[in-house]
PDB file of N, CA and C in Angstrom:
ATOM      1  N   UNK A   1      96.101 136.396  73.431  1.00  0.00           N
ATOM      2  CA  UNK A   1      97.048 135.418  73.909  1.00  0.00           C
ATOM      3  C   UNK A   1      97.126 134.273  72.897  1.00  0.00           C
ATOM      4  N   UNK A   2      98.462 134.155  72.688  1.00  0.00           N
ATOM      5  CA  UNK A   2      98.549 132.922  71.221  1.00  0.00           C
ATOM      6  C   UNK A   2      97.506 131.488  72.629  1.00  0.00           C
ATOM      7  N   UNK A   3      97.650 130.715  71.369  1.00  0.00           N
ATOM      8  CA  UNK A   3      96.911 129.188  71.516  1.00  0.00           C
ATOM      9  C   UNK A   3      98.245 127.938  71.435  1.00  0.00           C
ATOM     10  N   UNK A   4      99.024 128.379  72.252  1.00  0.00           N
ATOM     11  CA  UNK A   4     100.981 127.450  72.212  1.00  0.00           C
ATOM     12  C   UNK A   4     100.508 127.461  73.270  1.00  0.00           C
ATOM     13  N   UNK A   5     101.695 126.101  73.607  1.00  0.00           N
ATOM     14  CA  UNK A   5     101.908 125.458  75.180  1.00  0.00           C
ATOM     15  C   UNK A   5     103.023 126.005  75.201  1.00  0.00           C
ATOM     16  N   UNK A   6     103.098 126.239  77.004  1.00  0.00           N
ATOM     17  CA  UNK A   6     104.511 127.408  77.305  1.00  0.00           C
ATOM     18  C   UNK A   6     105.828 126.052  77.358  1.00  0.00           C
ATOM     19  N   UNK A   7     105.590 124.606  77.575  1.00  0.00           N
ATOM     20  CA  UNK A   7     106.870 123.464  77.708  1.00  0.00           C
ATOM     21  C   UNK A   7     107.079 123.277  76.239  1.00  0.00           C
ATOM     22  N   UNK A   8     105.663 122.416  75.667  1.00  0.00           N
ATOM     23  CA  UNK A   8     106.069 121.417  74.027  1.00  0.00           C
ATOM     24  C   UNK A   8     106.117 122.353  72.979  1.00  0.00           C
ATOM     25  N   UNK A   9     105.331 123.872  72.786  1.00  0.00           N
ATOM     26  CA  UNK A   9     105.250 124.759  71.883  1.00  0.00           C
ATOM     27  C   UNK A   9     104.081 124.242  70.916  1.00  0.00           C
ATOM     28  N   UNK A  10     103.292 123.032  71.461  1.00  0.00           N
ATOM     29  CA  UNK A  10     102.183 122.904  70.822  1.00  0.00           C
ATOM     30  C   UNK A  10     101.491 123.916  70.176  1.00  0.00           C
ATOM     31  N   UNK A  11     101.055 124.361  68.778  1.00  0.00           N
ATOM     32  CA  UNK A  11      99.958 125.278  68.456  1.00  0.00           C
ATOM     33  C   UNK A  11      99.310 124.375  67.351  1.00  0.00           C
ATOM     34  N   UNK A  12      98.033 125.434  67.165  1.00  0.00           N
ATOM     35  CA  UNK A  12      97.082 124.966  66.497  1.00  0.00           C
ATOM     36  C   UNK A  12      97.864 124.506  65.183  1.00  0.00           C
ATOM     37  N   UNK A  13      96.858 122.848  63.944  1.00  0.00           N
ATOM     38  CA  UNK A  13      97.406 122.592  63.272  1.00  0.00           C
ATOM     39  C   UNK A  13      96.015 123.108  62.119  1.00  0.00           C
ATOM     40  N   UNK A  14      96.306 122.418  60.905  1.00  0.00           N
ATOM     41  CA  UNK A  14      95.051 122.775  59.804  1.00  0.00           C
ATOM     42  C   UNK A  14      95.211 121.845  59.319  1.00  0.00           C
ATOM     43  N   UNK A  15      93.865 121.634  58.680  1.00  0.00           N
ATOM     44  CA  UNK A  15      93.326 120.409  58.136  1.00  0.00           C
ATOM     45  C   UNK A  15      91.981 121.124  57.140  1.00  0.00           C
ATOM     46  N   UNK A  16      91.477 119.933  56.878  1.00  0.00           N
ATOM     47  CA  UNK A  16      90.092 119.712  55.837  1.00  0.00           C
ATOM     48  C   UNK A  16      89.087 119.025  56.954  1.00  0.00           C
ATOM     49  N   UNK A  17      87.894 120.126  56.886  1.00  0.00           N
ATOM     50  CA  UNK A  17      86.611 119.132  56.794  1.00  0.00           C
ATOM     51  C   UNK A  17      85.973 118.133  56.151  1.00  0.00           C
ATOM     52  N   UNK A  18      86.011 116.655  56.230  1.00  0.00           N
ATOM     53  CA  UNK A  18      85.322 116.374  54.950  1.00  0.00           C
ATOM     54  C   UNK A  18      83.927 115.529  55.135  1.00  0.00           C
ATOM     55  N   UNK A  19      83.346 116.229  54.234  1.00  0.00           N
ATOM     56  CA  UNK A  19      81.682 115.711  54.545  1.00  0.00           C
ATOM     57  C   UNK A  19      81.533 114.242  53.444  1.00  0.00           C
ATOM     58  N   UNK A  20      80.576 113.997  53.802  1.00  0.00           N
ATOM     59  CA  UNK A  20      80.458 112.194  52.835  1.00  0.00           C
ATOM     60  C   UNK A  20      80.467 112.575  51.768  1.00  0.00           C
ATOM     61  N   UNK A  21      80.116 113.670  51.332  1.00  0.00           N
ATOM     62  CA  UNK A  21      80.309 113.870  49.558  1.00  0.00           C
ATOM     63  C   UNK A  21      81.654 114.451  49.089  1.00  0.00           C
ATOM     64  N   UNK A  22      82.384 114.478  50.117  1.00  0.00           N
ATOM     65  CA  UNK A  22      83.882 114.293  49.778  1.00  0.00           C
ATOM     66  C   UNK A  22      84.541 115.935  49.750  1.00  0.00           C
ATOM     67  N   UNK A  23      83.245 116.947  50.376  1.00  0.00           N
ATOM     68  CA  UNK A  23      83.668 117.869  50.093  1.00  0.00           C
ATOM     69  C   UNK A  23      84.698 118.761  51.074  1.00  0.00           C
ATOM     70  N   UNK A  24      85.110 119.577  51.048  1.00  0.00           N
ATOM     71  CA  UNK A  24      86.655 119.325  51.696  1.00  0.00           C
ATOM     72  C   UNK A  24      86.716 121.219  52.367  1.00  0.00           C
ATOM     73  N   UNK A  25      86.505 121.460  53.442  1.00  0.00           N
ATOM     74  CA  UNK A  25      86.865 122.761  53.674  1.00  0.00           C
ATOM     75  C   UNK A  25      87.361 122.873  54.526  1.00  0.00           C
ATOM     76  N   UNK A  26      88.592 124.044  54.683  1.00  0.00           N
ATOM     77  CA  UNK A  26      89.891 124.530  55.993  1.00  0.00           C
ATOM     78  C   UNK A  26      89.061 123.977  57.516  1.00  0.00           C
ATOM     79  N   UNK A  27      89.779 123.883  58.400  1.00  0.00           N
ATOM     80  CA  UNK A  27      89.239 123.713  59.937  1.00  0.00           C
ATOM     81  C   UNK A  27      90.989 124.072  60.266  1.00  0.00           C
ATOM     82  N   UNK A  28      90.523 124.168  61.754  1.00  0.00           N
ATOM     83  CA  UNK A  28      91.799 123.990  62.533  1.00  0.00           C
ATOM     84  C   UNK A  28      91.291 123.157  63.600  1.00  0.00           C
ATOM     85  N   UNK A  29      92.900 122.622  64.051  1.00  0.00           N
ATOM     86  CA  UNK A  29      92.933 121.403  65.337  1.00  0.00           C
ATOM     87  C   UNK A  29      93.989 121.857  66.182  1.00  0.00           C
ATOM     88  N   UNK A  30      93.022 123.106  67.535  1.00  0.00           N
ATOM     89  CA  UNK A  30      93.767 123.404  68.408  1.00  0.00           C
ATOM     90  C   UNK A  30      94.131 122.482  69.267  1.00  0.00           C
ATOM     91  N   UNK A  31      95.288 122.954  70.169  1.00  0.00           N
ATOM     92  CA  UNK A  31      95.972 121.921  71.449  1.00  0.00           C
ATOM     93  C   UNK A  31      94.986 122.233  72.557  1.00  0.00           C
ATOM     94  N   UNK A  32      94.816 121.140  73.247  1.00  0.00           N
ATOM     95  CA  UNK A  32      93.620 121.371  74.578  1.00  0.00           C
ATOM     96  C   UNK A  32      94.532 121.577  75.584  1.00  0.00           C
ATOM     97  N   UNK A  33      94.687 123.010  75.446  1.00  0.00           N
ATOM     98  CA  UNK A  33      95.458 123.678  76.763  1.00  0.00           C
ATOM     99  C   UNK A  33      94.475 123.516  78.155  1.00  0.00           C
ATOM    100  N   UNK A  34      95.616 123.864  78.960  1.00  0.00           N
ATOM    101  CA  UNK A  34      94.954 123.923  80.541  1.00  0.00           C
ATOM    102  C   UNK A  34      95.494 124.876  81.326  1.00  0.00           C
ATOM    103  N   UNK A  35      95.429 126.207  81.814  1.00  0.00           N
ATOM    104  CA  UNK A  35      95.998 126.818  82.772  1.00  0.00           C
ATOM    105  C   UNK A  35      96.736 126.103  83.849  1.00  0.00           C
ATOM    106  N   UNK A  36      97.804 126.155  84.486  1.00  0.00           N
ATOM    107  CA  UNK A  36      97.996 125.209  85.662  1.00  0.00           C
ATOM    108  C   UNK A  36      99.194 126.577  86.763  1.00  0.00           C
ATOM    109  N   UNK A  37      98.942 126.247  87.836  1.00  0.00           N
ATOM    110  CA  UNK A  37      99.733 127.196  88.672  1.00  0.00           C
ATOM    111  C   UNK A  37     101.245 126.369  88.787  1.00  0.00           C
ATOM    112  N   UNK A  38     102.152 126.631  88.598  1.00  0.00           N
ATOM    113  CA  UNK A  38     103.193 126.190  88.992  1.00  0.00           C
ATOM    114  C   UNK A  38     104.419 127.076  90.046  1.00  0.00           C
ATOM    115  N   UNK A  39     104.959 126.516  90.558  1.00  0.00           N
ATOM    116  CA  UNK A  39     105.552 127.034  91.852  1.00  0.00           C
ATOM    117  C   UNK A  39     106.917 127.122  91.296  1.00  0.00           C
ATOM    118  N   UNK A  40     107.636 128.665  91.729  1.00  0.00           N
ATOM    119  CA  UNK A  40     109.312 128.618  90.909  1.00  0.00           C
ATOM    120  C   UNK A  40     109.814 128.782  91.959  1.00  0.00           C
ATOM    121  N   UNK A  41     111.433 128.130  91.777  1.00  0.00           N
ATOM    122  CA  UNK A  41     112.105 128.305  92.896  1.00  0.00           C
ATOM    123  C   UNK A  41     112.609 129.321  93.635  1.00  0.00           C
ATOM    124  N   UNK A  42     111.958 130.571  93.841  1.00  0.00           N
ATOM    125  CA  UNK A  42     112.463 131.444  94.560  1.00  0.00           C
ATOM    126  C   UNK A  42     110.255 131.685  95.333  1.00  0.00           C
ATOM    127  N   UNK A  43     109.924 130.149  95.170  1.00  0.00           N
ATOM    128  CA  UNK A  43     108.295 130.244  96.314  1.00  0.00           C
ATOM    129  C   UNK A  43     107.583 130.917  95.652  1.00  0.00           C
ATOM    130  N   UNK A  44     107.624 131.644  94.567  1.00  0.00           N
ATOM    131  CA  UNK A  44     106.442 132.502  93.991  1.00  0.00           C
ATOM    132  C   UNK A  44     105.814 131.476  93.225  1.00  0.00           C
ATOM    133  N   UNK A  45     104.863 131.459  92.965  1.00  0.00           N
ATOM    134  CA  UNK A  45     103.523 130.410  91.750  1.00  0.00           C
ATOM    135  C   UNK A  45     103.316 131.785  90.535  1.00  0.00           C
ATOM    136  N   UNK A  46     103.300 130.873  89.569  1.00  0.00           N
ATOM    137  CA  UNK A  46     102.955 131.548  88.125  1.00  0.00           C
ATOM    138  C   UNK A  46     102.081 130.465  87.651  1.00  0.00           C
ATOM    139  N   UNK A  47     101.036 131.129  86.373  1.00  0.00           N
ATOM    140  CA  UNK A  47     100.052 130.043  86.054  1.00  0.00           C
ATOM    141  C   UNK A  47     100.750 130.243  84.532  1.00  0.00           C
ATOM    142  N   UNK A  48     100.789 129.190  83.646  1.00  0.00           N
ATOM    143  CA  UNK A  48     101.443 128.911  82.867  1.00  0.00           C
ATOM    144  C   UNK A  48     100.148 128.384  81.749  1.00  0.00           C
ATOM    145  N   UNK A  49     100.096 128.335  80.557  1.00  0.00           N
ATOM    146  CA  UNK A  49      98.821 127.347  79.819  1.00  0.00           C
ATOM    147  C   UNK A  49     100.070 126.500  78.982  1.00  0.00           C
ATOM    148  N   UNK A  50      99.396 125.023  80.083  1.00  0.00           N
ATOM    149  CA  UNK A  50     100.548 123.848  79.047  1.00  0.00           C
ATOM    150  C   UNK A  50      99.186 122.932  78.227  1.00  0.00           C
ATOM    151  N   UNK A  51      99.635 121.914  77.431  1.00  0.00           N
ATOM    152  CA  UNK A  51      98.917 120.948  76.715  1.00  0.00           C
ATOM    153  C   UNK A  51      98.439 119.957  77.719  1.00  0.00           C
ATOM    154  N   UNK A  52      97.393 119.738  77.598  1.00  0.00           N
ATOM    155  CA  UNK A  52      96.981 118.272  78.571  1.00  0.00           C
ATOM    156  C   UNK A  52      97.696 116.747  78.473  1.00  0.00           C
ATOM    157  N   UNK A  53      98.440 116.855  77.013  1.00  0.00           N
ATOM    158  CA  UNK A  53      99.222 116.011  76.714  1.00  0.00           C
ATOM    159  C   UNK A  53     100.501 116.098  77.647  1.00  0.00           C
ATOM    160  N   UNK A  54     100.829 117.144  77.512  1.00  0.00           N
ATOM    161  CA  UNK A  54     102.480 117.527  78.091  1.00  0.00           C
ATOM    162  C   UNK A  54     102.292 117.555  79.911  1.00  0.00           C
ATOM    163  N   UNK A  55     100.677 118.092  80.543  1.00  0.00           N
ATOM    164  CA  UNK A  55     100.462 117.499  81.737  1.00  0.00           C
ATOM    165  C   UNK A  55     100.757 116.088  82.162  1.00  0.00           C
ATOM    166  N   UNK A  56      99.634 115.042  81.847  1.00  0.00           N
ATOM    167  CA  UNK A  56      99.944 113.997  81.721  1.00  0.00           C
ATOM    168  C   UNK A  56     101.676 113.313  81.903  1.00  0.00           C
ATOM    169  N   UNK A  57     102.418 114.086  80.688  1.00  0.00           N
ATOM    170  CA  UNK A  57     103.590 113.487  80.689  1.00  0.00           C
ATOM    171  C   UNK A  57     104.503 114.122  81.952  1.00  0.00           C
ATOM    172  N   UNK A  58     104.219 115.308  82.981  1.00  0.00           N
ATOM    173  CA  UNK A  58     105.222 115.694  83.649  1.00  0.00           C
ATOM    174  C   UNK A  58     104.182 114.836  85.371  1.00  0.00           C
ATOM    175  N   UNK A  59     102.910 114.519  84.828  1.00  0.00           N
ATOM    176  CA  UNK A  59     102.718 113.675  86.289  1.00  0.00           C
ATOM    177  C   UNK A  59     103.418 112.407  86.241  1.00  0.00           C
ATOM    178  N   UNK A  60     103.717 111.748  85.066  1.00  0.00           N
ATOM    179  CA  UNK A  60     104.161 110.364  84.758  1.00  0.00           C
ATOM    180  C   UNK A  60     105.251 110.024  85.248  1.00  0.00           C
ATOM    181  N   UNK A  61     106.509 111.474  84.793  1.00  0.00           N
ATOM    182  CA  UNK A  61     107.924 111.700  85.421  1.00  0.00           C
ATOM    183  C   UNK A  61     108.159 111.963  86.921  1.00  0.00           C
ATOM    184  N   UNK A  62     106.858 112.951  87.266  1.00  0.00           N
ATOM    185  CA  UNK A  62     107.364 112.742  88.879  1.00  0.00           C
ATOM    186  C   UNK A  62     106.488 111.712  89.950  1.00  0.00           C
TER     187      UNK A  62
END
């Protein structure tokens, strides 16, 4: 299963490690997904994996 949010399309980004001696190696900086059940309008629930960011922003709106 990819590592994307099913709303923002968040996926993992890349970067550098860097240690004090400046030395520099690949990492990645996944999105902190969350499973969440959501309810569609014909009453059935589906669980969806959104960003905790993009949570946040749809409790804010309703």
């Amino acid at each position: 299963m990819a590592r994307r949010c099913a709303i923002s399309g968040k996926g993992p980004m890349s970067g550098n490690n860097v240690s004090h001696a400046k030395n520099r190696t690949k990492r990645r900086f996944l999105p902190n997904l969350r499973t969440v059940r959501i309810t569609l309008e014909d009453g059935t629930t589906k669980k969806i994996r959104i960003a905790a960011s993009e949570l946040r922003t749809l409790k804010k709106d309703s």
